[in-house]
C-alpha atoms as a PDB file:
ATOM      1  CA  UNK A   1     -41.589-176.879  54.932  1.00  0.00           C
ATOM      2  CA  UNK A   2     -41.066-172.933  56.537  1.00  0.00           C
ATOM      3  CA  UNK A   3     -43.866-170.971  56.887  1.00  0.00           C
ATOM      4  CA  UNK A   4     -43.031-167.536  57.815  1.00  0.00           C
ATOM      5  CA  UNK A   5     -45.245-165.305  60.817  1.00  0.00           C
ATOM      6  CA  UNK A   6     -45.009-161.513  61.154  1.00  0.00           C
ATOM      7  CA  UNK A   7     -44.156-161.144  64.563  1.00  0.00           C
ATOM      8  CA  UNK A   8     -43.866-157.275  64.407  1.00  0.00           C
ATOM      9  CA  UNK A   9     -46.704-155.347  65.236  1.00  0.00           C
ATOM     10  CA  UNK A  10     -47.003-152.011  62.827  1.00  0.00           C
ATOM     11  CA  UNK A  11     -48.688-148.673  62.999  1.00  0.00           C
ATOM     12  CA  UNK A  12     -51.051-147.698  60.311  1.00  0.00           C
ATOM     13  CA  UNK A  13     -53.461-145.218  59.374  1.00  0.00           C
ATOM     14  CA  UNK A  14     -57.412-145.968  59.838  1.00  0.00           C
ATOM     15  CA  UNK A  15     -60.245-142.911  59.672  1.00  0.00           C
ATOM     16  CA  UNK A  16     -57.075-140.429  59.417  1.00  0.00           C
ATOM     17  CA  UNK A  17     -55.553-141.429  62.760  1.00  0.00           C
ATOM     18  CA  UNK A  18     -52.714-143.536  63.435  1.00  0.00           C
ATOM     19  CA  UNK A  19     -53.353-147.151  65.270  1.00  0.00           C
ATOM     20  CA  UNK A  20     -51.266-149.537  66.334  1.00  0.00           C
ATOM     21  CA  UNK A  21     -51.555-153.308  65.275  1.00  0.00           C
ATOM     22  CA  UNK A  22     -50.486-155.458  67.595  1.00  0.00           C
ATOM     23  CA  UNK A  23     -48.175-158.425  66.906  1.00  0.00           C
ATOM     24  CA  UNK A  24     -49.481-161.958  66.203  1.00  0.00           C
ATOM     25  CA  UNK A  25     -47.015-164.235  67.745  1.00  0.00           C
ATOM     26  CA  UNK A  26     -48.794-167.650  66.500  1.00  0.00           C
ATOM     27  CA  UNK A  27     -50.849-168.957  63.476  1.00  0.00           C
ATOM     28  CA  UNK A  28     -52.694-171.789  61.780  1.00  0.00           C
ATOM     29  CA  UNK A  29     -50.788-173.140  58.962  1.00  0.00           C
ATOM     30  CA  UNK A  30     -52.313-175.163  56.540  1.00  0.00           C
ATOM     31  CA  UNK A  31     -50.080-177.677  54.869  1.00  0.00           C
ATOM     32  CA  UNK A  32     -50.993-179.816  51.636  1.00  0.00           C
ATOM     33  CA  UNK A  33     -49.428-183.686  51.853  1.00  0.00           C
ATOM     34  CA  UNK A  34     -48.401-185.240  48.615  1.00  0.00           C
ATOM     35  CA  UNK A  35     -51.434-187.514  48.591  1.00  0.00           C
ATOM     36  CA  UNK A  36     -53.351-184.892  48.578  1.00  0.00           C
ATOM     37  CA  UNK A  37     -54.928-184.198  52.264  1.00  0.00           C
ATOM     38  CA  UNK A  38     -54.589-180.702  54.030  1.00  0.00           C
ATOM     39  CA  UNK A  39     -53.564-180.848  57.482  1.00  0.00           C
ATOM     40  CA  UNK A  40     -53.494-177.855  60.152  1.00  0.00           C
ATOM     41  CA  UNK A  41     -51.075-176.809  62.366  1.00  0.00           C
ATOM     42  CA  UNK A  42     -49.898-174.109  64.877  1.00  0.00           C
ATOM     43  CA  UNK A  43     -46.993-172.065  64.258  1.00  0.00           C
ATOM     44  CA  UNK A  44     -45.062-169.339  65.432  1.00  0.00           C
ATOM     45  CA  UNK A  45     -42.386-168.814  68.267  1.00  0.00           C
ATOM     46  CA  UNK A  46     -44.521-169.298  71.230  1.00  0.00           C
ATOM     47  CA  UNK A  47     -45.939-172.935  70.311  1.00  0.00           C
ATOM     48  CA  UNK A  48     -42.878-174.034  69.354  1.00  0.00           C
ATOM     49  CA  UNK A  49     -40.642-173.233  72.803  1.00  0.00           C
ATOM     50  CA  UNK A  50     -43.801-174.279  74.640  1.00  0.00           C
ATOM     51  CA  UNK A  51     -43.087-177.607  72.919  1.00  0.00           C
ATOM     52  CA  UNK A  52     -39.460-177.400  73.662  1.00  0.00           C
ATOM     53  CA  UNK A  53     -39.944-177.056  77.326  1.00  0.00           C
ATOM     54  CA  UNK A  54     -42.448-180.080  77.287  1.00  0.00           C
ATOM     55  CA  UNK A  55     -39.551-182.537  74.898  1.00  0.00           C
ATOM     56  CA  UNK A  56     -37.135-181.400  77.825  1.00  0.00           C
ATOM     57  CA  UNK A  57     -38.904-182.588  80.722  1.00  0.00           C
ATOM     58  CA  UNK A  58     -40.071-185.728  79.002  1.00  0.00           C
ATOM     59  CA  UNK A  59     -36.406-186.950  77.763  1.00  0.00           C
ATOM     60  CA  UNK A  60     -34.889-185.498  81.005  1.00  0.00           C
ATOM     61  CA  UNK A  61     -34.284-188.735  82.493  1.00  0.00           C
ATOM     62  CA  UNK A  62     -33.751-190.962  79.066  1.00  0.00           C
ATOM     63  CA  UNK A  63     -30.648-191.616  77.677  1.00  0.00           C
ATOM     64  CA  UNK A  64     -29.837-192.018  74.433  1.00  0.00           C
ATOM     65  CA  UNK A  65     -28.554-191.309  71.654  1.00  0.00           C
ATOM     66  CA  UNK A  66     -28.897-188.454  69.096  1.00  0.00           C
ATOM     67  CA  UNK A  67     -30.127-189.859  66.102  1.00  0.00           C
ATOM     68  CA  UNK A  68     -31.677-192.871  66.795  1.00  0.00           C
ATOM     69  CA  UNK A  69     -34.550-194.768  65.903  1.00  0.00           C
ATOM     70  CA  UNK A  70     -35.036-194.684  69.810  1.00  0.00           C
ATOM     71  CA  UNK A  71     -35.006-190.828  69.931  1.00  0.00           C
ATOM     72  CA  UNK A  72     -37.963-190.702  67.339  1.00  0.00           C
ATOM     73  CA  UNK A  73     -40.019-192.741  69.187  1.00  0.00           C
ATOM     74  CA  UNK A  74     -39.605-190.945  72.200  1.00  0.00           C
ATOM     75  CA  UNK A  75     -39.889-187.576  70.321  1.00  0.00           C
ATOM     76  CA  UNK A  76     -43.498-188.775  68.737  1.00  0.00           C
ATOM     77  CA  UNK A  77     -44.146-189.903  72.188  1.00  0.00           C
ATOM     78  CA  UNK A  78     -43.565-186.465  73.350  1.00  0.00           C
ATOM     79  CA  UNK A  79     -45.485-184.915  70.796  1.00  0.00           C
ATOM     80  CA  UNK A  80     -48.632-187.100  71.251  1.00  0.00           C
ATOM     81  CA  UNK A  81     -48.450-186.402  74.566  1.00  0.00           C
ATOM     82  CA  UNK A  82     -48.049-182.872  74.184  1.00  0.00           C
ATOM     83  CA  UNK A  83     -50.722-182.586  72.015  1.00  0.00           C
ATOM     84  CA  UNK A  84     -53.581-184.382  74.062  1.00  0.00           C
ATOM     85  CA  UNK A  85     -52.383-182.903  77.373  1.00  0.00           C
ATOM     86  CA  UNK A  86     -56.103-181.562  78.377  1.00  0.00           C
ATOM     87  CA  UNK A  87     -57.740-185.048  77.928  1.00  0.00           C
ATOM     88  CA  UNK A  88     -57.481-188.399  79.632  1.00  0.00           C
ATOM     89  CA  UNK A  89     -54.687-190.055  77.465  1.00  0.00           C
ATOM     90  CA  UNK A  90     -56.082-193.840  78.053  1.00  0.00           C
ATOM     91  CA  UNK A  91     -59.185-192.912  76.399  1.00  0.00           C
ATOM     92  CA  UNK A  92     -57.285-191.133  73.905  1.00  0.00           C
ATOM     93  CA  UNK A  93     -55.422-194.218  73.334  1.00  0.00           C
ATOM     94  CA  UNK A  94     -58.954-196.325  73.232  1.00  0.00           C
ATOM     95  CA  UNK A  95     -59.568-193.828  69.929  1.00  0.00           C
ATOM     96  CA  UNK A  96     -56.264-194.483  68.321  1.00  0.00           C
ATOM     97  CA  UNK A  97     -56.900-198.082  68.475  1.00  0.00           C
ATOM     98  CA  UNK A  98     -60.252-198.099  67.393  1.00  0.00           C
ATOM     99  CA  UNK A  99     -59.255-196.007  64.127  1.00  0.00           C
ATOM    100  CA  UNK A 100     -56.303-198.397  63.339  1.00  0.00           C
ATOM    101  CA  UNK A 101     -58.601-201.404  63.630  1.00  0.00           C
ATOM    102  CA  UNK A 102     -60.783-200.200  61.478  1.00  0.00           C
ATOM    103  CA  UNK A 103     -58.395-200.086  59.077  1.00  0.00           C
END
């Protein structure tokens, strides 16, 4: 699933003189699942090193190995963490349960 960004900023022509655009370096990327719900996501260079830098400090002092089933855990992990790093995680947590109980 690639989505491409223009990161490139261009120079064109509005009221006769010439203005510069500047570059967008991230977007919102909606993606369609094959049941049938949209989801929306960030993209773009600068979300996805920010990320980076975030899975690197979180596995820095776990060991293991590339591949497994214990690396995606610890990669969702990151990623939920990553993603709720403004808010209190336990009542995040609270919310999560409450939505998979109702289930």
């Amino acid at each position: 699933m690639k989505k491409k960004l223009a990161v490139n900023g261009k120079v064109v022509k509005k009221n006769g003189q010439c203005v510069r655009i500047r570059p967008k370096y991230t977007k919102k990327f909606t993606h369609e699942l094959p049941a049938g719900k949209k989801i929306i996501r960030m993209g773009g260079a600068q979300i996805i090193d920010r990320f980076w830098s975030h899975l690197r400090g979180f596995m820095k002092f776990r060991q293991v190995k590339v591949g497994s089933a214990q690396t995606s855990v610890r990669t969702r992990s990151a990623q939920w963490d990553y993603w709720r790093r403004d808010q209190d995680l336990w009542v995040e947590t609270g919310k999560r349960l409450k939505r998979l109980a109702k289930r």
